[in-house]
Protein backbone atom coordinates (compact mmCIF):
# COMPACT_ATOMS: atom_id res chain seq x y z
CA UNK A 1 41.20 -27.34 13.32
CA UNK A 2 39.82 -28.49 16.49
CA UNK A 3 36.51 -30.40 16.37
CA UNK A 4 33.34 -28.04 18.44
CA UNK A 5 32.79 -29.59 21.80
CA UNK A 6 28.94 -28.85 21.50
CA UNK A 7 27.02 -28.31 18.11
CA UNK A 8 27.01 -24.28 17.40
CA UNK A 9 23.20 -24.68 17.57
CA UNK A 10 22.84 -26.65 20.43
CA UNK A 11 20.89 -25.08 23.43
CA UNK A 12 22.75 -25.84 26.37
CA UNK A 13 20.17 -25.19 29.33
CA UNK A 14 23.04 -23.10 31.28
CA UNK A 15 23.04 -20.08 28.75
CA UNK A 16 21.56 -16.96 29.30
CA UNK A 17 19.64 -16.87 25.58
CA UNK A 18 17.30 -19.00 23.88
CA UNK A 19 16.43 -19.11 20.41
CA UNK A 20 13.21 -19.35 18.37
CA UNK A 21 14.12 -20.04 14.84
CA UNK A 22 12.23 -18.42 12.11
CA UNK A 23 13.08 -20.55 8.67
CA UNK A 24 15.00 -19.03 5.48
CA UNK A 25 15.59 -15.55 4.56
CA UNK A 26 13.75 -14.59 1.87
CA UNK A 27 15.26 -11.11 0.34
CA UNK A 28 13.81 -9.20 -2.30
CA UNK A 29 14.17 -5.90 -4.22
CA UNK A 30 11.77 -3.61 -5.60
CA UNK A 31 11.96 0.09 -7.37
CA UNK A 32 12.17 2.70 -4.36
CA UNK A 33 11.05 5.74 -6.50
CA UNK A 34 7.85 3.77 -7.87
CA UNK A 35 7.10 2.56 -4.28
CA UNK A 36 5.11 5.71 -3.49
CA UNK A 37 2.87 5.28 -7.00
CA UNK A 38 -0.41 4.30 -5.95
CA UNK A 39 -1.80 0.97 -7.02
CA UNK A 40 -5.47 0.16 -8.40
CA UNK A 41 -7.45 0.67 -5.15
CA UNK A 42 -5.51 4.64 -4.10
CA UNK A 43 -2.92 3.16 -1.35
CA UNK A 44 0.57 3.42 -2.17
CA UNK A 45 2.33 -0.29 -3.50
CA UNK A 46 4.61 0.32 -0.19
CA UNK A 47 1.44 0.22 1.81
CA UNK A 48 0.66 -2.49 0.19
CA UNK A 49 3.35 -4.40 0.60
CA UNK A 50 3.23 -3.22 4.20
CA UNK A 51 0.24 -5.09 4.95
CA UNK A 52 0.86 -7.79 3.36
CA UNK A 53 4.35 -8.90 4.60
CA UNK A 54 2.61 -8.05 8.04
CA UNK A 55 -0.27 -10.18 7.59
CA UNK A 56 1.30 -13.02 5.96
CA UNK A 57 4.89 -12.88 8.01
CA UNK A 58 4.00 -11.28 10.81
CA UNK A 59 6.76 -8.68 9.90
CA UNK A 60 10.03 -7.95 8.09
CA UNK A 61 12.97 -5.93 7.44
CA UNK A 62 13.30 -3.33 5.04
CA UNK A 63 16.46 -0.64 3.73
CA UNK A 64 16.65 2.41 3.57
CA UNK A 65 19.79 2.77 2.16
CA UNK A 66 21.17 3.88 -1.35
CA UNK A 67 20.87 0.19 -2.78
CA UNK A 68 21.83 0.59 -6.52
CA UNK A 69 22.45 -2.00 -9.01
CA UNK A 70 23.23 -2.24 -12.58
CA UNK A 71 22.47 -5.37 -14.79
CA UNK A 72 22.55 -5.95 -18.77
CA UNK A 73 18.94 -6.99 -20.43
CA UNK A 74 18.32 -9.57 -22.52
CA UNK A 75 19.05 -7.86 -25.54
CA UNK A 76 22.29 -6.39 -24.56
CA UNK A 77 21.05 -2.91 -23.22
CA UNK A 78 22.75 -2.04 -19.69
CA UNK A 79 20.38 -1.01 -17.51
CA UNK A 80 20.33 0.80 -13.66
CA UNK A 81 17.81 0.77 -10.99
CA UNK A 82 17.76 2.13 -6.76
CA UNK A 83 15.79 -0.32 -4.84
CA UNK A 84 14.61 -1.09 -1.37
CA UNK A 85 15.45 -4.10 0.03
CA UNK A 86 12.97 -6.53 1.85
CA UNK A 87 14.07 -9.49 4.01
CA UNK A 88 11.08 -11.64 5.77
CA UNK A 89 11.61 -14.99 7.14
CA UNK A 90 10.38 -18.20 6.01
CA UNK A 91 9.58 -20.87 7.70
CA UNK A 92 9.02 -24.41 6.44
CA UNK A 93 8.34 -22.91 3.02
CA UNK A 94 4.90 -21.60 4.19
CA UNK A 95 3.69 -18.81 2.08
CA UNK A 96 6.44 -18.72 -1.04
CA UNK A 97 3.98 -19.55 -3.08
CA UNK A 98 1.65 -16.53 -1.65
CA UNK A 99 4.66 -14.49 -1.95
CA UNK A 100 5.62 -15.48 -5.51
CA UNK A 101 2.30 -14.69 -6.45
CA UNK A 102 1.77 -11.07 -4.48
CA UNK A 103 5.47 -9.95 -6.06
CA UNK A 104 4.21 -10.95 -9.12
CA UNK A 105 1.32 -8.70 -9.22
CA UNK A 106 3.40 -6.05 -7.77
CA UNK A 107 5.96 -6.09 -10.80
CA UNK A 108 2.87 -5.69 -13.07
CA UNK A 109 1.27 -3.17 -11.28
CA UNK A 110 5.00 -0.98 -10.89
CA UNK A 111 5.65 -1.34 -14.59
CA UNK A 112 8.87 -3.69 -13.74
CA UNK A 113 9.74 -6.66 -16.41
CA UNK A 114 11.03 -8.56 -13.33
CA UNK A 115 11.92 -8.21 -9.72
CA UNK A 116 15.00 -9.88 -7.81
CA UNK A 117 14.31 -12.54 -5.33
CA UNK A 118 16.50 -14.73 -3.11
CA UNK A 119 15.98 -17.70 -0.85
CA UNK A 120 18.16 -18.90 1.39
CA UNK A 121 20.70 -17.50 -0.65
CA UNK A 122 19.36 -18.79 -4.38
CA UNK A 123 18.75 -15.90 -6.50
CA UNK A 124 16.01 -16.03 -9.05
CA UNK A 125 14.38 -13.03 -11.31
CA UNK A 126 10.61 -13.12 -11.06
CA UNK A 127 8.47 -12.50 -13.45
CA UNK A 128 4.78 -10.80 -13.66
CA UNK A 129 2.89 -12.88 -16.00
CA UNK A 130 -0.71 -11.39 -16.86
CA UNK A 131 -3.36 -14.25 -16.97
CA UNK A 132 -6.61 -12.52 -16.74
CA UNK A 133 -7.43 -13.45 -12.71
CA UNK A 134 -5.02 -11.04 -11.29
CA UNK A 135 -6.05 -10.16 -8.07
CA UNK A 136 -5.63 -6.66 -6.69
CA UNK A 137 -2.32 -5.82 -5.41
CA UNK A 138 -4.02 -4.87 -1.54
């Protein structure tokens, strides 16, 4: 294997692109069919999450594609779920906490036990835990 004669991200000033890098991927799932349910203040939880991945990230990705999965529960039970996908970048680690926190309240307020989350490629389930200062979800 031949060694790269520049770095693959180098910017050599001769190209005709630049590139403004935007941090980790952050990916996440979340029910599709319970995305229209509305949450405690009338707007749907995909409006919701619509504002706040814009106000936080300043935008993101989303599928609308027939995303399926099927896992097995803690207590054996296999289980099935269609989800829509989110992908927002992360940079420097800002807002993960902020993020943790919002998909929290959003997997109490749809109902879910957990949702799916992935940084950089490091999957995690992430759990809603009640405390008694949950914010609203929007």
């Amino acid at each position: 294997m031949q060694p790269l004669e520049r770095p693959l991200w180098s910017d050599s000033g001769n190209m005709d692109y630049h590139e403004t890098p935007l941090g980790k991927n952050v990916r996440f799932l979340l029910p599709s069919l319970k995305l229209k349910q509305p949450s405690p203040n009338g707007e749907t939880v995909e409006q919701c999450v619509h504002v706040f991945l814009m106000e936080h990230f300043g935008g993101y990705t989303a599928t609308a594609a027939n995303l399926f999965g099927y896992w097995k529960e803690e207590g054996g039970q296999h289980s099935y779920g269609e989800h829509r996908e989110f992908v927002v970048a992360l940079p420097d680690d800002k807002g993960l906490p902020e993020l943790k926190d919002f998909l929290g309240r959003t997997a109490l307020t749809l109902d879910e036990k957990c949702i799916y989350f992935e940084v950089a490629g490091v999957a995690v389930l992430l759990y809603g835990q009640p405390n008694g200062n949950e914010q609203k979800l929007c």
